[in-house]
Protein backbone atom coordinates (compact mmCIF):
# COMPACT_ATOMS: atom_id res chain seq x y z
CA UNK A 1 89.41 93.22 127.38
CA UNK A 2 93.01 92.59 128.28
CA UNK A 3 95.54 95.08 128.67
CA UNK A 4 98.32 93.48 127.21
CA UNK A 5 101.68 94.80 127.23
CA UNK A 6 100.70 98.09 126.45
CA UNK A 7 97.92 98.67 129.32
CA UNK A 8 95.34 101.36 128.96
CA UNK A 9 97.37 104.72 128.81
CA UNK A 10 97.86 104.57 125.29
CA UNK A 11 94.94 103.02 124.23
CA UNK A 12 91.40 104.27 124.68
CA UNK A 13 88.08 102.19 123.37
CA UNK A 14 85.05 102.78 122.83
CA UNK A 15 82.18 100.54 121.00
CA UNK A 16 81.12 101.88 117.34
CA UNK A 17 80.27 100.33 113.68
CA UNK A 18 82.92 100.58 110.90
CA UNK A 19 80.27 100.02 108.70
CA UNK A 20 77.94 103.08 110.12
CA UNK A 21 80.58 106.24 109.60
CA UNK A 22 78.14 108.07 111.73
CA UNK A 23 78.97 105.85 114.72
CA UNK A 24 82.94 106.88 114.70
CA UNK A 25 82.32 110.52 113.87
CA UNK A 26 81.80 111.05 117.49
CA UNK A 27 85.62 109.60 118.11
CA UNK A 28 87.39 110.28 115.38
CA UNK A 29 88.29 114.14 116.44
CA UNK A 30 90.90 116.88 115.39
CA UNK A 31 93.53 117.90 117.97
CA UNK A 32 93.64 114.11 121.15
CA UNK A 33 94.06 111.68 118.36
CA UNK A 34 97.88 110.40 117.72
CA UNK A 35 96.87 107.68 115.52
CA UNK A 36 94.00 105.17 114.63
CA UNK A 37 94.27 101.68 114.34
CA UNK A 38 91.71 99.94 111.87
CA UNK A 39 91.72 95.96 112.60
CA UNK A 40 88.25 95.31 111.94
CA UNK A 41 87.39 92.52 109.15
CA UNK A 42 84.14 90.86 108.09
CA UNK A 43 82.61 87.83 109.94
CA UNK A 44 80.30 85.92 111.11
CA UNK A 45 79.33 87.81 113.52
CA UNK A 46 78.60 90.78 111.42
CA UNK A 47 79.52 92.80 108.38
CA UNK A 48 79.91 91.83 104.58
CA UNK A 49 83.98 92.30 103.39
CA UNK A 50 82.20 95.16 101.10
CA UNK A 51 80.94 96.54 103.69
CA UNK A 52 83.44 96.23 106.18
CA UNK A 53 87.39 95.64 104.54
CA UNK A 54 86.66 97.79 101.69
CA UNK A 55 83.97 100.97 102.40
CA UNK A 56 84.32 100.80 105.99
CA UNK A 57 88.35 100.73 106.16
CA UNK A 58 87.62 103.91 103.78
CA UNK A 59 85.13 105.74 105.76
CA UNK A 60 87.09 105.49 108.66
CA UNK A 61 90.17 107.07 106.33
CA UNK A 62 88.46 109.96 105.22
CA UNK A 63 86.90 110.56 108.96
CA UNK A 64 90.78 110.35 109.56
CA UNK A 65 91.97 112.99 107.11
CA UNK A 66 89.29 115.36 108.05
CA UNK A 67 90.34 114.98 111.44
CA UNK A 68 93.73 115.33 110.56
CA UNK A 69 95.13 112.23 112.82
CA UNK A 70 98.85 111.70 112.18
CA UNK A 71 98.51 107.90 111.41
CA UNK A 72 96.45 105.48 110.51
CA UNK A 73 97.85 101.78 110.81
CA UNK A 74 95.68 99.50 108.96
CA UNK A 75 95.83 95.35 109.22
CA UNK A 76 95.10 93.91 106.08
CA UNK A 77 96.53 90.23 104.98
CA UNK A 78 99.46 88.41 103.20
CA UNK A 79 98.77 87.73 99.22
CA UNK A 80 95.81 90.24 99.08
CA UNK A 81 97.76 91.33 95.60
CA UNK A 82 98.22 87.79 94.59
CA UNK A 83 94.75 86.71 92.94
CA UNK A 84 96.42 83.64 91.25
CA UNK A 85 97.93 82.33 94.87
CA UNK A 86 96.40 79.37 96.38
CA UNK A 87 96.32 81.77 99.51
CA UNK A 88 94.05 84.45 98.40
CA UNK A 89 92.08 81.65 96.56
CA UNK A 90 90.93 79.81 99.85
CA UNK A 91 90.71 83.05 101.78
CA UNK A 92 88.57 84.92 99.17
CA UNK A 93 86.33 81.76 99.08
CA UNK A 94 85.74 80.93 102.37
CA UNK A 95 85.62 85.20 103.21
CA UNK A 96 83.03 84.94 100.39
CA UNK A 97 85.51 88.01 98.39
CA UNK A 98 86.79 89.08 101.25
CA UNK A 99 90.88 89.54 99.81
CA UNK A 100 88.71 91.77 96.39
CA UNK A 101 87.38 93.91 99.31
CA UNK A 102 90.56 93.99 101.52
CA UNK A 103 92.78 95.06 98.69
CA UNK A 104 90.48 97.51 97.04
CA UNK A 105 90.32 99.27 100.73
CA UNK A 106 93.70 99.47 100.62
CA UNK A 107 94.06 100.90 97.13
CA UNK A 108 91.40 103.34 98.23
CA UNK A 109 93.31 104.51 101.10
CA UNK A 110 96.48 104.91 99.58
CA UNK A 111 94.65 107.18 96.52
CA UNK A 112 93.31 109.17 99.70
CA UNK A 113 96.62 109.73 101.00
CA UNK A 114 98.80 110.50 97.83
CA UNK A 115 97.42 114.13 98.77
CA UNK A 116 100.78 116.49 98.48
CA UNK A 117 99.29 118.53 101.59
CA UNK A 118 98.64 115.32 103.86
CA UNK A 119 102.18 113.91 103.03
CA UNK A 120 103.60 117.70 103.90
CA UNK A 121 101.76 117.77 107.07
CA UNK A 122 102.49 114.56 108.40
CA UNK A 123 99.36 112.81 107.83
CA UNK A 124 99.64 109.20 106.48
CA UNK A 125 99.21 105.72 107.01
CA UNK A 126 100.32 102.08 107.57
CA UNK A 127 99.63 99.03 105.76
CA UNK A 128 100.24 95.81 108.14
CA UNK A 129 99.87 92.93 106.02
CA UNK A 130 100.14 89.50 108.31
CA UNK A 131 100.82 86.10 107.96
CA UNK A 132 98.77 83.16 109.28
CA UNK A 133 97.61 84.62 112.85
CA UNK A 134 97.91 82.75 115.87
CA UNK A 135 96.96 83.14 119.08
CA UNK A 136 97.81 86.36 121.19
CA UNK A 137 97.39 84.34 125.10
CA UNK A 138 97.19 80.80 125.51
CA UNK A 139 94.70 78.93 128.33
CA UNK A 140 95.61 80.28 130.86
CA UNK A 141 96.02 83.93 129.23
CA UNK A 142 100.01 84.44 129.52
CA UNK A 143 100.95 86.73 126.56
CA UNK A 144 102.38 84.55 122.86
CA UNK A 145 103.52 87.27 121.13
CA UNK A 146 107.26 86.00 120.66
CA UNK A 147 108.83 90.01 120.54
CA UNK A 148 110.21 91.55 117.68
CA UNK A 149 113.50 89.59 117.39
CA UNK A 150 111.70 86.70 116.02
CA UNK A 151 109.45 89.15 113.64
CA UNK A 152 110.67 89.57 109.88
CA UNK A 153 108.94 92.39 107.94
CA UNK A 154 109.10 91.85 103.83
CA UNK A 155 107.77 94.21 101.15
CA UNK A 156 106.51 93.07 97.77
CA UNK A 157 103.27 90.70 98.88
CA UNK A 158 105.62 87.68 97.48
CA UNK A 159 106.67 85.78 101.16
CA UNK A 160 104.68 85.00 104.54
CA UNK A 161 104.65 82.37 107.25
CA UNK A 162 102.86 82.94 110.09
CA UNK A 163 102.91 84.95 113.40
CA UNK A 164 101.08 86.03 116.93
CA UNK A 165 98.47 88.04 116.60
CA UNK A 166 99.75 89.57 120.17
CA UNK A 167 102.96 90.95 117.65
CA UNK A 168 100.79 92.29 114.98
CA UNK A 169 98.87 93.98 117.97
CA UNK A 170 102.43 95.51 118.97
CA UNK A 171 103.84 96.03 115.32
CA UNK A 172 100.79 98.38 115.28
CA UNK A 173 100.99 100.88 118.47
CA UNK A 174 105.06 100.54 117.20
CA UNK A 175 104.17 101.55 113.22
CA UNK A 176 102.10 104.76 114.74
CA UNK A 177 105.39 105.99 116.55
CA UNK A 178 107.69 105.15 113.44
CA UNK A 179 108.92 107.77 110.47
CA UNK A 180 110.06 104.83 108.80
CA UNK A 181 106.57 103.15 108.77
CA UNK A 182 104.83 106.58 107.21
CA UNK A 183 102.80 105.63 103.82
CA UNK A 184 104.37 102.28 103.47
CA UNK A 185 102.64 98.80 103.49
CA UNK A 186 104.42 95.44 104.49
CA UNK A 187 104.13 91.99 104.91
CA UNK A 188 104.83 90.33 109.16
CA UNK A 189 105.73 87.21 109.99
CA UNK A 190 107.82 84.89 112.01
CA UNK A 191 111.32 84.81 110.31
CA UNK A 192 111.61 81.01 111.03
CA UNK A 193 108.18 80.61 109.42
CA UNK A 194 109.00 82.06 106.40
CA UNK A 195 108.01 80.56 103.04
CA UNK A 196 106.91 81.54 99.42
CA UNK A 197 103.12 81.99 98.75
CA UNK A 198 103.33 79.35 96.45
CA UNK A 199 104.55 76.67 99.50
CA UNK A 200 102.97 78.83 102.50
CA UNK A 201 99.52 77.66 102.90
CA UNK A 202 101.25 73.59 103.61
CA UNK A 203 104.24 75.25 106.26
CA UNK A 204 101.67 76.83 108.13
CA UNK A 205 98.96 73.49 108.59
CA UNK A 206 102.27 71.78 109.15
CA UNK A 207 103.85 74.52 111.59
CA UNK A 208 106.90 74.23 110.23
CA UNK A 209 109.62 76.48 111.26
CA UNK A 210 112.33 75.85 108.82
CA UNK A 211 112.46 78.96 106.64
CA UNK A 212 112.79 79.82 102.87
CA UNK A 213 116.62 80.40 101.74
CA UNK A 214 115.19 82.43 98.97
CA UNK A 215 115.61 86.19 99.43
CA UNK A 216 113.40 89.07 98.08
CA UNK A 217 116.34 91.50 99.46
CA UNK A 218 113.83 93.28 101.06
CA UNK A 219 113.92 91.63 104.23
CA UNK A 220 113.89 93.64 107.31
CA UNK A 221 114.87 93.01 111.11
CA UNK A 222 115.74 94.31 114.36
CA UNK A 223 118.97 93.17 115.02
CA UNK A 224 119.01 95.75 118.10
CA UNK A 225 115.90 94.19 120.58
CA UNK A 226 114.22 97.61 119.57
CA UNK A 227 110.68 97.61 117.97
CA UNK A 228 111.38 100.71 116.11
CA UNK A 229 114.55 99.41 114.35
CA UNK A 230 112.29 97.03 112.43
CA UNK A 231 110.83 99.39 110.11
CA UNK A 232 114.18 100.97 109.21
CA UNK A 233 115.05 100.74 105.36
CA UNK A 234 111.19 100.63 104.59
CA UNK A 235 110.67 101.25 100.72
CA UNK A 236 107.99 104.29 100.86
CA UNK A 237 104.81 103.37 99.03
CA UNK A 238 105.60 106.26 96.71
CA UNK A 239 109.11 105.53 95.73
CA UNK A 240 108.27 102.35 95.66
């Protein structure tokens, strides 16, 4: 375990089975909790996408909303709306349906959420939906995340590139802290990185850095240093 840039006062860990609800029951508790991050994802070490992306991600939601924890950020993946993308096609393949299971998770927590009483009491989520993910320490275990100057947040599951996972690890302590981040889900990447799904999947073996001049107009950016100016102007996932 490394502590990062964050260390261990905000953070607290303990070993249990996303796919066994009973096994976070013990953790997930009314009153200490401000937020929950959910980062787990099927492997080989363990865990079908069903049973993992999908029914675990919502298991842990509803332990969530019982417990009444402010936020929970979730990290889910670029073009996990885009069936038709040569993205999702490889991922779901090789994941063996692992973008069906991350985006019906998704789906399933945002249904959970619409509740009128949750969204008056402050109870809601985050959808973190990354690029390409690269390291977060290299060899010799310095820190790669690159800040969030370099980071460019997007909304409408139509642009990605690639980025650290070190800065989706700090987009999501950041998201838990942010009004602007409550019940809205976005895309994260490297703004130099930045490419179309349809050209993404070549830029990223290639590591190119040369980004798209095409503009969604939902680009957003901290042009302050600050990681909480990034998820200003956020499109709420109702009003959206």
């Amino acid at each position: 375990r490394r502590q990062g840039q964050y260390g261990t006062a905000l953070l607290r860990t303990a070993a249990a089975d996303v796919s066994r609800p009973s096994t976070l029951e013990p953790l997930i508790l009314e009153g200490p909790l401000r937020g929950v991050i959910f980062a787990a994802s099927a492997s080989a070490k363990g865990g079908s996408a069903a049973a993992v992306d999908r029914d675990g991600l919502i298991s842990t939601a509803e332990l969530c909303v019982r417990a009444r924890v402010p936020r929970l950020c979730i990290v889910s993946s670029g073009a996990v709306t885009r069936p038709d993308s040569a993205v999702y096609k490889l991922l779901n393949f090789v994941g063996k349906g692992i973008m069906e299971a991350k985006i019906e998770g998704e789906d399933g927590v945002r249904q959970l959420y619409a509740s009128p009483d949750l969204v008056a009491g402050g109870i809601g989520y985050t959808i973190i939906r990354p690029g390409g993910l690269t390291p977060a320490y290299d060899e010799a275990g310095a820190w790669l995340g690159q800040g969030v100057s370099a980071l460019e947040l997007n909304q409408g599951d139509s642009v990605s590139g690639r980025v650290s996972r070190a800065d989706v690890a700090s987009l999501c302590v950041e998201s838990l802290m942010s009004k602007a981040a409550f019940d809205t889900t976005f895309e994260c990447y490297e703004a130099d990185t930045a490419k179309p799904l349809e050209s993404v999947g070549i830029s990223n073996i290639l590591k190119q850095r040369k980004p798209t001049s095409v503009k969604t107009g939902k680009e957003r950016r901290s042009s302050s240093g600050a990681w909480q100016d990034v998820f200003t102007g956020l499109i709420n996932d109702v009003t959206a």
